[in-house]
Protein backbone atom coordinates (compact mmCIF):
# COMPACT_ATOMS: atom_id res chain seq x y z
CA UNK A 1 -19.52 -1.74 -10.28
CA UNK A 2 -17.25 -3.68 -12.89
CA UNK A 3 -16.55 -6.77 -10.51
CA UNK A 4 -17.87 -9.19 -13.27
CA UNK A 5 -14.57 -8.14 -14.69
CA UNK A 6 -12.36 -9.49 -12.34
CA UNK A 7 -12.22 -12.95 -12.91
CA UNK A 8 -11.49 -11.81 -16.92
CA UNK A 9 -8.73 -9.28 -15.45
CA UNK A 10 -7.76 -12.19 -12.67
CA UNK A 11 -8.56 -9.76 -9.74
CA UNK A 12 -9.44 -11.53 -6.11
CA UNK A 13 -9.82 -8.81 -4.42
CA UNK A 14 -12.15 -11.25 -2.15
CA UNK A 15 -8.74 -12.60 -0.95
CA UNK A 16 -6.93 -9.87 -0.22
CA UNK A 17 -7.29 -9.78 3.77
CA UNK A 18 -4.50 -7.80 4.90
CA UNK A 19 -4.74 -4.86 6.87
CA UNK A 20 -2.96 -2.14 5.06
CA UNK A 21 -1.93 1.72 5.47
CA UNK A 22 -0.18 4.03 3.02
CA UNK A 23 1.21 7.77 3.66
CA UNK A 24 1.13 10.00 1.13
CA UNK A 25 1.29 13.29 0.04
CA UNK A 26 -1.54 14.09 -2.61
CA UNK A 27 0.38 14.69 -5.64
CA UNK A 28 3.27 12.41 -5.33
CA UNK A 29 3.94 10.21 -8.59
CA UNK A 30 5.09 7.14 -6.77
CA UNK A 31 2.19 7.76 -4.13
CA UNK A 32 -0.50 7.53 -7.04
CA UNK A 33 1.80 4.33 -8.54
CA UNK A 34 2.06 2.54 -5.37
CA UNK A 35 -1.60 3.18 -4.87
CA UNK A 36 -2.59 2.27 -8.43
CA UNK A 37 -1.54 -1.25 -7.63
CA UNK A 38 -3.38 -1.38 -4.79
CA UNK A 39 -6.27 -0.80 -6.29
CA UNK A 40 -5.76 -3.09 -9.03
CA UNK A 41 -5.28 -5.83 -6.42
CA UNK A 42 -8.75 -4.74 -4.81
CA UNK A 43 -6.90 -3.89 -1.71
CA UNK A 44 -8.78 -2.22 0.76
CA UNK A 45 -6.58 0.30 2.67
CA UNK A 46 -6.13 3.25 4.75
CA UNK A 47 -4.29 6.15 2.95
CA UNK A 48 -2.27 9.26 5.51
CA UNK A 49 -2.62 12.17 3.62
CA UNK A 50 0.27 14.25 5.36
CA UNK A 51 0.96 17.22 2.78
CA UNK A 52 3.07 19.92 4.87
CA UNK A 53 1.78 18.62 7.75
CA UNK A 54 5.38 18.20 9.89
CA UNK A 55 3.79 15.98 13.24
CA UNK A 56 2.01 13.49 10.91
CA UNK A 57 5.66 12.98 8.66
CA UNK A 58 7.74 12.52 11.84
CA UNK A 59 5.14 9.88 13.17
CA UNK A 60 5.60 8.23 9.81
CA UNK A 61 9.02 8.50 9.81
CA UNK A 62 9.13 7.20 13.44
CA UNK A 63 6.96 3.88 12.24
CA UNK A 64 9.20 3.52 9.26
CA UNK A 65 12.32 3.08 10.24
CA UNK A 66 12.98 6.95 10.25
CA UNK A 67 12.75 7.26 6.63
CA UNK A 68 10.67 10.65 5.78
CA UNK A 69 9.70 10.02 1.69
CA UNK A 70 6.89 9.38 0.76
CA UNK A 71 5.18 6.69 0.12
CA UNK A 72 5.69 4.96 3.62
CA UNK A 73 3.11 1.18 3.01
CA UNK A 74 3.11 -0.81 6.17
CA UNK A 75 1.16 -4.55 5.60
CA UNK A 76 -0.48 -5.78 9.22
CA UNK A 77 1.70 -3.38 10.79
CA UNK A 78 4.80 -4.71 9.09
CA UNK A 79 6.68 -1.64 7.63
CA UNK A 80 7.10 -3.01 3.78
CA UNK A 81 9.11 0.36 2.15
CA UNK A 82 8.06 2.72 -0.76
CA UNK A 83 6.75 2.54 -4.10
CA UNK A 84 9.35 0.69 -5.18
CA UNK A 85 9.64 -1.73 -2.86
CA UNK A 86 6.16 -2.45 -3.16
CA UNK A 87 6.53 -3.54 -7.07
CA UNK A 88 9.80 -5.48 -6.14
CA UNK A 89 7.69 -7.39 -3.78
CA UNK A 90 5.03 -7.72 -6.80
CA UNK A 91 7.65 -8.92 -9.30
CA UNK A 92 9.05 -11.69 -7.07
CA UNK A 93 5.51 -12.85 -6.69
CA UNK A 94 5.74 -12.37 -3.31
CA UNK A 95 3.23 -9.27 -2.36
CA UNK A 96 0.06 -10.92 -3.00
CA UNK A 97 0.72 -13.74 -0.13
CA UNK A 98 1.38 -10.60 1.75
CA UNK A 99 -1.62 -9.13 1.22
CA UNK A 100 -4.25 -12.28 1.36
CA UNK A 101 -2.62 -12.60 5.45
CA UNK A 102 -5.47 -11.70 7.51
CA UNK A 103 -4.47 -9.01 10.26
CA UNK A 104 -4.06 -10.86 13.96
């Protein structure tokens, strides 16, 4: 709807190629953050909602390493952490190379 805006916000969401997954519960702060930037990216991706639902957390936690908090953001498959790992990543320049890798 706003696209014209991108190249004024420097948005390429036409690069982003990655294949990417987030699990979240719906009203976690750092779930809504780490999806936030996402967005602003103009990542497509595939959001887990697993609110109090036990089986979908333990698979989660058995694709991340064990860890059970939430957000759990996986990049082509490739278990990258939580919210905050996700802006590290962004900081250090380093997340949007991540994200314009195509999925094999």
């Amino acid at each position: 709807m706003f696209d014209f805006l991108n190249p004024i916000l420097n948005r390429h969401p036409e690069r982003m190629k990655a294949e990417v997954e987030i699990y979240t519960w719906q009203t976690c702060p750092f779930c809504i953050r780490a999806k936030l930037l996402l967005w602003w990216k103009g990542v497509n991706f595939t959001e887990y909602k697993i609110d109090g639902n036990e089986t979908a957390r333990n698979n989660m936690a058995q694709r991340a390493n064990g860890s059970k908090t939430v957000p759990q953001i996986f990049v082509n498959n490739r278990h990258l952490g939580g919210c905050d790992d996700l802006y590290n990543l962004d900081a250090k320049d380093e997340l949007d190379t991540l994200l314009m890798q195509p999925s094999k």
